[in-house]
Protein backbone atom coordinates (compact mmCIF):
# COMPACT_ATOMS: atom_id res chain seq x y z
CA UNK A 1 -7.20 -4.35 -29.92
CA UNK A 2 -7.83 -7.72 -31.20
CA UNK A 3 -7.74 -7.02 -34.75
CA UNK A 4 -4.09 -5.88 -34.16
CA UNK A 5 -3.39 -8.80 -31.72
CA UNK A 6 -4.54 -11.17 -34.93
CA UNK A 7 -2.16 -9.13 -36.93
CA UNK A 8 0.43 -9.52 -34.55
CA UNK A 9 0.90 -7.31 -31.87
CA UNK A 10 2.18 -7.69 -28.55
CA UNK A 11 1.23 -5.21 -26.42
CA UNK A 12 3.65 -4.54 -23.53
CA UNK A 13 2.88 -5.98 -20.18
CA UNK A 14 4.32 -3.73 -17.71
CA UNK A 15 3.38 -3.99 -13.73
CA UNK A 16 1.00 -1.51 -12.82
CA UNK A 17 3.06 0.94 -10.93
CA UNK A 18 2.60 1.47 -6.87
CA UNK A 19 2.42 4.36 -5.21
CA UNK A 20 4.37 5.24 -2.66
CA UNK A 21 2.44 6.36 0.86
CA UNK A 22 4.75 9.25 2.04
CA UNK A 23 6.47 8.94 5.79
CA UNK A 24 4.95 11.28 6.97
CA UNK A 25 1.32 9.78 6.15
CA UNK A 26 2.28 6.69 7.91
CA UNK A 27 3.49 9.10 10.81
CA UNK A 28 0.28 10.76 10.92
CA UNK A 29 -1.84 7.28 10.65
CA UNK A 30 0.12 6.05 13.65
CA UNK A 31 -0.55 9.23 15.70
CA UNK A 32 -4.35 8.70 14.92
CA UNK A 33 -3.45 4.92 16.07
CA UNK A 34 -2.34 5.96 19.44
CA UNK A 35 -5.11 8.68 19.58
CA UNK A 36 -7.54 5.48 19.27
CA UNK A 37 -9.46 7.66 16.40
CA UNK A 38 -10.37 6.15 13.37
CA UNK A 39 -7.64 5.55 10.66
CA UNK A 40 -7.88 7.09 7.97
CA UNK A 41 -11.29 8.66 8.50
CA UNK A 42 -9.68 11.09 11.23
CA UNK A 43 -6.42 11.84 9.45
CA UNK A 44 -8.86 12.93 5.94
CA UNK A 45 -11.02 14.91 8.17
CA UNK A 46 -7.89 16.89 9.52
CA UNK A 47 -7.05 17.47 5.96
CA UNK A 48 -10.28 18.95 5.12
CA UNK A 49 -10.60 21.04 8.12
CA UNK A 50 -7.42 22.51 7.92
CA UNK A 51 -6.32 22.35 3.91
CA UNK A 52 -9.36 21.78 2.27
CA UNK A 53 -8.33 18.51 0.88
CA UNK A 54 -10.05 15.78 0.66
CA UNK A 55 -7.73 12.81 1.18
CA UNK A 56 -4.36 13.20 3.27
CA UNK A 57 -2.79 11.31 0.86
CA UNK A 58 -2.88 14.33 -1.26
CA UNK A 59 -1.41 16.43 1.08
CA UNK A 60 2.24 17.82 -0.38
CA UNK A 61 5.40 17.53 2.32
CA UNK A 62 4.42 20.68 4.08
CA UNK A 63 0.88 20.20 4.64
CA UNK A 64 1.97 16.76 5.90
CA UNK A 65 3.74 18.25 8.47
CA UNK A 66 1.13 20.75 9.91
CA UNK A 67 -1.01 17.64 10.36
CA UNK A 68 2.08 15.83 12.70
CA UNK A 69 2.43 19.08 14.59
CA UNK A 70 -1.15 18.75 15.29
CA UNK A 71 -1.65 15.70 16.01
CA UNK A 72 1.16 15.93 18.42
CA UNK A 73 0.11 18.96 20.35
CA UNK A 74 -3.42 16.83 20.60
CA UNK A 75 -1.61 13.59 21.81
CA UNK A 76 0.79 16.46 24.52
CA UNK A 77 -3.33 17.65 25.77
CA UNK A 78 -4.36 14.02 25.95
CA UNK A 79 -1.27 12.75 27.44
CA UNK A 80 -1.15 9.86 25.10
């Protein structure tokens, strides 16, 4: 890369792009929030146990949504 930079090239300096957390993941890190469980330790664990995904980020818009439903009926049991 420097031999070309001594030659004259500019590389292009773009920002490194940001993700985007989906809604929903916020949704379900707020729901952990006012289940006083660990963010986002709790909400990963759901994934595994009930996807088998690691990460809830990774979660597409459906799986997303089981987890809410979830989490809800939990928060309905612990009247939170």
């Amino acid at each position: 890369m420097r031999h070309m930079e001594k030659l004259g090239f500019v590389p292009a300096r773009r920002p490194s792009p940001r993700r985007e957390v989906h809604p929903l993941c916020r949704k379900v890190w707020a729901q952990c929030y006012s289940l006083s469980r660990p963010v986002p330790q709790y909400a990963d664990a759901l994934a595994a146990q009930m996807y088998g995904v690691e990460k809830l980020v990774w979660l597409d818009e459906e799986q997303l949504r089981g987890i809410v439903a979830a989490l809800a009926r939990q928060q309905r049991r612990e009247a939170v």
